[in-house]
Protein backbone atom coordinates (compact mmCIF):
# COMPACT_ATOMS: atom_id res chain seq x y z
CA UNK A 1 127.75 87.20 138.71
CA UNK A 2 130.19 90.22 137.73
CA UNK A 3 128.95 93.91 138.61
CA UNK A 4 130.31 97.05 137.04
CA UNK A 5 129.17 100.53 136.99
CA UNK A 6 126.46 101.74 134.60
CA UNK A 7 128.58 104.39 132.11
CA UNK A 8 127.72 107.96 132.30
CA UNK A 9 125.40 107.35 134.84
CA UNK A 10 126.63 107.59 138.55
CA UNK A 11 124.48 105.82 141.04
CA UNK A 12 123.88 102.32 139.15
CA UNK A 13 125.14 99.28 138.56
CA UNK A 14 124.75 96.30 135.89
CA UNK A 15 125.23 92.85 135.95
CA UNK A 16 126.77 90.46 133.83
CA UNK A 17 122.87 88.96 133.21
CA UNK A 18 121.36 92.07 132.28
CA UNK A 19 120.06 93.14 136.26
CA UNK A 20 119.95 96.80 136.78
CA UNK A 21 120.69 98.57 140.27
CA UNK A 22 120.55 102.06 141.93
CA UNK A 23 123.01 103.17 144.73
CA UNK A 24 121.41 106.43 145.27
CA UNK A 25 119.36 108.09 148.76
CA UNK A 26 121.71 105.21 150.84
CA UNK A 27 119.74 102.16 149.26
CA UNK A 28 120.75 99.33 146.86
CA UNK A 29 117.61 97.86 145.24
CA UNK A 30 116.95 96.19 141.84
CA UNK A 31 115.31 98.55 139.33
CA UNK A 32 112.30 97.26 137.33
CA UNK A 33 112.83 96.55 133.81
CA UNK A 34 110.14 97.56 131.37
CA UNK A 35 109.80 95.91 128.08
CA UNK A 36 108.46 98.03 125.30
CA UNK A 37 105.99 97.04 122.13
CA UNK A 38 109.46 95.41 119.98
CA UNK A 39 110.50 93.23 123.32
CA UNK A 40 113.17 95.12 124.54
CA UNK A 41 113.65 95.63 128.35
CA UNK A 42 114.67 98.91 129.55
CA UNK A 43 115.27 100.96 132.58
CA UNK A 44 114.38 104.37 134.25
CA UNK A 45 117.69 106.11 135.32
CA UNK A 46 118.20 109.58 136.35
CA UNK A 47 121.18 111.90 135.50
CA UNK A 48 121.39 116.06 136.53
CA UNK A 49 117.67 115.67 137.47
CA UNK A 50 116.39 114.08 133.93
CA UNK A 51 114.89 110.96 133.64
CA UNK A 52 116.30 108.64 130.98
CA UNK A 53 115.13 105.71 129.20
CA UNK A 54 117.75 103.29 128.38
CA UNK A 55 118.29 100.01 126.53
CA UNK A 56 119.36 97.34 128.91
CA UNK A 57 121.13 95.33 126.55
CA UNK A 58 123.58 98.33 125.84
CA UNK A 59 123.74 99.47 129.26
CA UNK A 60 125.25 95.65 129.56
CA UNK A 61 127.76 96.10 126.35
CA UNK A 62 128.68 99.60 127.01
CA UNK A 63 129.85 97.99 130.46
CA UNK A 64 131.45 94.88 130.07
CA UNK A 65 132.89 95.24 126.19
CA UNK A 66 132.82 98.80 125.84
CA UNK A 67 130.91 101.99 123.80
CA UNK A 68 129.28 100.59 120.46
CA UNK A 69 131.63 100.61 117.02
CA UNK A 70 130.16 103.10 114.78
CA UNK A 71 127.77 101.09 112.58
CA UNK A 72 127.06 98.84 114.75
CA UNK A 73 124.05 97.50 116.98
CA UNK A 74 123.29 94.95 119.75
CA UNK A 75 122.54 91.02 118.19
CA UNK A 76 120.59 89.17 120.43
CA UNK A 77 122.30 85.36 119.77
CA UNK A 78 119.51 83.49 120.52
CA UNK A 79 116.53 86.25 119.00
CA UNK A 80 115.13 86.77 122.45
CA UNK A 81 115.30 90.45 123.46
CA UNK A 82 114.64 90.05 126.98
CA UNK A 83 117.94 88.19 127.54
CA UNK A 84 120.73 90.45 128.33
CA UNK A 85 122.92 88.42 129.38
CA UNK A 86 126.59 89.27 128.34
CA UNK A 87 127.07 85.83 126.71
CA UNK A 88 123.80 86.06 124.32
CA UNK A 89 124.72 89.92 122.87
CA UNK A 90 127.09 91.71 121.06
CA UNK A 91 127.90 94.75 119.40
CA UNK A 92 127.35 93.19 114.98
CA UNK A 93 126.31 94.91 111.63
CA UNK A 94 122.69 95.91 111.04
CA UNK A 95 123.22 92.80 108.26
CA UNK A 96 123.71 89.87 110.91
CA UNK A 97 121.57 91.41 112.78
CA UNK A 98 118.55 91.02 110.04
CA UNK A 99 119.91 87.47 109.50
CA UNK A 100 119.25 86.63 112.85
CA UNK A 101 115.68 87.29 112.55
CA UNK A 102 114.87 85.78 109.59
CA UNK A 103 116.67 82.72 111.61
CA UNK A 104 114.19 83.32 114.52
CA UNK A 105 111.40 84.05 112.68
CA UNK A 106 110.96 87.66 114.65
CA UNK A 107 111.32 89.69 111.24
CA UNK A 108 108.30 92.29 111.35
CA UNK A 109 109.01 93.31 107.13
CA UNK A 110 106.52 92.65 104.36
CA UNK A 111 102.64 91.10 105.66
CA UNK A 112 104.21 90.63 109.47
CA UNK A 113 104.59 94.31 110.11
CA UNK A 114 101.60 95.88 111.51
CA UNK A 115 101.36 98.80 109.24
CA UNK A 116 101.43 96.44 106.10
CA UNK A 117 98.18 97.20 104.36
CA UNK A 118 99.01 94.82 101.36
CA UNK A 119 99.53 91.38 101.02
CA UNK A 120 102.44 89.60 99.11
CA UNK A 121 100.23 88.12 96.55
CA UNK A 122 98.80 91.58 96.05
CA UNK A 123 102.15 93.15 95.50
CA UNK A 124 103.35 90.77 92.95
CA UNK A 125 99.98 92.11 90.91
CA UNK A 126 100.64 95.10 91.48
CA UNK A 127 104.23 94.79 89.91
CA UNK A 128 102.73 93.24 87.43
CA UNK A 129 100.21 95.65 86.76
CA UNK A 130 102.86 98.28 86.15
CA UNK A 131 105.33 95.97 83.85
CA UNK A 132 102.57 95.65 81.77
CA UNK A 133 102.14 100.04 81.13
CA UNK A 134 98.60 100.69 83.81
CA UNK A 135 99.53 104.03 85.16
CA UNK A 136 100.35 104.41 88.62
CA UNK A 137 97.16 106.07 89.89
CA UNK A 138 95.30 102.88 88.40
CA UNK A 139 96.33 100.87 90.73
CA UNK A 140 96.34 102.95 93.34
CA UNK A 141 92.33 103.06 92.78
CA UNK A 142 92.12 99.21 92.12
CA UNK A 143 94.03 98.65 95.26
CA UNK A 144 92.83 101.31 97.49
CA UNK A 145 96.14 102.03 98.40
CA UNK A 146 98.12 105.70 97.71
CA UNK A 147 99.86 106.24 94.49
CA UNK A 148 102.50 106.62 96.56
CA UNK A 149 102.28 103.50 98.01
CA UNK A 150 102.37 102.25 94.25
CA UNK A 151 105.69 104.25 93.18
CA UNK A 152 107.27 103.12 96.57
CA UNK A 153 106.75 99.15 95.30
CA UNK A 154 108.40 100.16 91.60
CA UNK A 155 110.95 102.19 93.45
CA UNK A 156 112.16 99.29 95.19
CA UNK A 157 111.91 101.77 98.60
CA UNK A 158 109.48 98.95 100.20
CA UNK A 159 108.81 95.10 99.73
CA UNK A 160 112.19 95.16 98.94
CA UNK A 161 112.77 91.59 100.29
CA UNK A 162 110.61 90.36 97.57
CA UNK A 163 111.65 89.18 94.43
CA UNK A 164 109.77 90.95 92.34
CA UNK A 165 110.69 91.23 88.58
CA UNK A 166 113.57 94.09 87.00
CA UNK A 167 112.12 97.17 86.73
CA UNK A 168 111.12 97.25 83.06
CA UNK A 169 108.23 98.91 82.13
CA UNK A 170 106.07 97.40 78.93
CA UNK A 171 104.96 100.52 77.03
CA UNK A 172 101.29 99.55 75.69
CA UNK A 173 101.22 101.22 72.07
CA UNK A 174 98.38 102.18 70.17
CA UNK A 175 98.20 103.03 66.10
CA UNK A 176 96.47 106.84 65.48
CA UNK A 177 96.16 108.14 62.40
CA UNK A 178 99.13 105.08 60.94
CA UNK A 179 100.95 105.97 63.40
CA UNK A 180 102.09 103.62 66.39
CA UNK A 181 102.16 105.69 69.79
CA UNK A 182 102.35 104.79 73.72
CA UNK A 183 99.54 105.64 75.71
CA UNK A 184 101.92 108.74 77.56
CA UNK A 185 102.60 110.17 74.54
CA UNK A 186 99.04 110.17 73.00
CA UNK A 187 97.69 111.82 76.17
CA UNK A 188 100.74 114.52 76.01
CA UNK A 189 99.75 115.09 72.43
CA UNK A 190 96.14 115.41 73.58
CA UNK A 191 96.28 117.71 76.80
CA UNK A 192 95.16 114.98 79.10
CA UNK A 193 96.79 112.77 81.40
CA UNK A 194 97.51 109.47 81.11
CA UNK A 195 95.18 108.22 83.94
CA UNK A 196 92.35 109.88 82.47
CA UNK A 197 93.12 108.77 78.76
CA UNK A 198 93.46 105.28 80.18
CA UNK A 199 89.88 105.66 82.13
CA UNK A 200 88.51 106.23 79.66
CA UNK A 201 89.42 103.87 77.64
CA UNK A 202 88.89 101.20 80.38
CA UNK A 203 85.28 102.59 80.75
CA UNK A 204 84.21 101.75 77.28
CA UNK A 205 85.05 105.01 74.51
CA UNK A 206 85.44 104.16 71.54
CA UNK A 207 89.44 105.36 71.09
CA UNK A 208 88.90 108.06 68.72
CA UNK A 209 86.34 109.89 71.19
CA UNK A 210 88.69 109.53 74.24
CA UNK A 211 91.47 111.79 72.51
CA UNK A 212 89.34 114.00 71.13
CA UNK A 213 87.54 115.01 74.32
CA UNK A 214 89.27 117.64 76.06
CA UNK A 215 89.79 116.95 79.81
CA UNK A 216 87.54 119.45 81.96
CA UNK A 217 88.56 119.65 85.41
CA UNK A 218 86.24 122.21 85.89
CA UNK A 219 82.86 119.74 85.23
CA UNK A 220 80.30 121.07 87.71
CA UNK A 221 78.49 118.71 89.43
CA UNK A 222 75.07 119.10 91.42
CA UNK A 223 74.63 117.40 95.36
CA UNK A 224 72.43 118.71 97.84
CA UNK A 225 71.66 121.96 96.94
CA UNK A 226 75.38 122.64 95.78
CA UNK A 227 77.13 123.12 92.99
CA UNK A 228 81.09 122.44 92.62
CA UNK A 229 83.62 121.25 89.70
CA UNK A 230 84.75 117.48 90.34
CA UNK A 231 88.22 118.37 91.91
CA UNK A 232 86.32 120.65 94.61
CA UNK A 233 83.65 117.53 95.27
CA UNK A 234 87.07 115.30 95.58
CA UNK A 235 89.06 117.48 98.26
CA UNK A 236 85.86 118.62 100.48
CA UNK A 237 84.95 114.46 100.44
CA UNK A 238 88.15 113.31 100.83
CA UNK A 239 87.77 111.47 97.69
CA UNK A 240 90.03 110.70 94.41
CA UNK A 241 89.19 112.70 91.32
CA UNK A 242 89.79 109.91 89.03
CA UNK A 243 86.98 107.85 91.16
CA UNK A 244 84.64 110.55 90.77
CA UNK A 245 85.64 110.87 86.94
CA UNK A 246 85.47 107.46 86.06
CA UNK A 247 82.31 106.82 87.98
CA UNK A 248 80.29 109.64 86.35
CA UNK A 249 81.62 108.63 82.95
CA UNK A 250 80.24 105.39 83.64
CA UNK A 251 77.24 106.48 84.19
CA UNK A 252 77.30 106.64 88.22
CA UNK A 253 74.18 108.73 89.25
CA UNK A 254 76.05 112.16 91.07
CA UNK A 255 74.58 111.04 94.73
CA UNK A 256 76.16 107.68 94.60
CA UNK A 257 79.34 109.27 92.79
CA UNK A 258 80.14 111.56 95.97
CA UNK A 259 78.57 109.01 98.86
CA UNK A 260 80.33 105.56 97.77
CA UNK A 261 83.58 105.28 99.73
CA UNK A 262 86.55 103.70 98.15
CA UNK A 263 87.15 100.02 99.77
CA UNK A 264 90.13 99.05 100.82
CA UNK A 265 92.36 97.00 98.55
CA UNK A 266 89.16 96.59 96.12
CA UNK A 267 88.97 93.38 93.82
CA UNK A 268 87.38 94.68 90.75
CA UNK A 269 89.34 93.90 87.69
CA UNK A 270 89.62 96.72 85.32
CA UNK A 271 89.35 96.14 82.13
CA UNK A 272 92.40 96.80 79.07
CA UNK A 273 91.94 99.26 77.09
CA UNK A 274 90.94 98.14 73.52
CA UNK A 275 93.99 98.52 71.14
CA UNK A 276 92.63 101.27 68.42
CA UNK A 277 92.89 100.45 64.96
């Protein structure tokens, strides 16, 4: 077993296997090794009276191979990231690195990571849903997800492991008046926006009626003794607007309206809008 000193920090040493030791107040002991909520095993070490948390694994490299290559990060060879040893890490690209763990099966993307609050299956509709025109906030409210969380899928920012189809958007049209419009531009032409057009439409109006109506954010509604527009209801109750709006338009007594929460990734199907003739 080869020892060399810990860089930058006097005091302690490091072993070839990934052991950590303290020379300081005339005693040589073993330090323990804590291993955080990803696996990885590091150490408590001191320096100008400030206590430092430090990798193991590139307390070993930095020792035995050197400082780490810009761009670079410690590969554990055999995916386990309580084995330091010199022989099973080295300084690689972020890209071998994720290769590894697909190899090992430790990759924490897509349904495996903890904060994942969709499913694959679930993002491949919701892809879906937006190839074929259904505005963002939509699905957000079908999914019970953000919108965010919806633009972040299109964008490619997230799921990007998945193979999920060119970004290509499929503009539904509709025929007004003879002549043949998408859904965005009727709304623009109306004043309203496209999520409320398209509630609407999904609710059951009759085409003509639903770009006609003016949208009134300021629609007062009554609950316990108090009266507020439907955007004031939606931020006091932590609530979306276009739940409250398409729930009234459907008929939704006010009570149940402002009590029902939204359920998390909610299965009802939506209907399409009717194409107007």
């Amino acid at each position: 077993m080869a020892v060399l000193d810990v860089v930058d920090f006097p005091g302690y040493e490091v072993s070839d296997l990934g052991l950590v030791w303290t020379r300081k107040r005339n005693s040589h002991r073993q330090l323990a090794q804590y291993i955080d909520d990803d696996g990885y095993a590091r150490v408590e070490l001191w320096r100008d009276g400030k206590r430092k948390m430090q990798f193991v694994h590139r307390l070993v490299l930095t020792a035995f191979v050197g400082p780490c290559p810009p761009g670079m990060e410690t590969r554990h060879k055999d995916g386990n990231p309580r084995n330091n040893a010199i022989e099973n890490i080295r300084w690689d690209t972020p890209k071998a690195n994720q290769a590894d763990r697909l190899l090992h099966g430790t990759d924490s993307r897509g349904e495996s990571h903890g904060a994942a609050k969709l499913t694959e299956a679930e993002v491949f509709a919701i892809s879906e849903a937006f190839q074929n025109g259904e505005p963002p906030e939509i699905i957000a409210l079908r999914f019970g997800v953000s919108e965010g969380t919806i633009t972040g899928i299109e964008s490619r920012n997230t799921w990007r492991h998945l193979p999920l189809p060119p970004k290509r958007v499929k503009c539904r049209t509709f025929e007004h008046n003879g002549v043949v419009k998408t859904l965005t531009e009727l709304a623009a032409e109306a004043g309203i926006s496209r999520g409320v057009l398209y509630a609407r439409l999904q609710s059951g109006w009759d085409f003509a009626t639903a770009i006609a109506e003016p949208q009134c954010e300021e629609q007062s509604l009554t609950f316990r003794g108090r009266t507020q527009t439907m955007a004031e209801w939606a931020r006091e109750l932590n609530l979306s607007y276009l739940a409250i709006y398409c729930r009234i338009n459907k008929g939704w007594e006010v009570e149940r309206a402002l009590t029902t929460p939204i359920r998390p990734k909610a299965k009802a199907k939506l209907r399409e809008p009717a194409r107007a003739s």
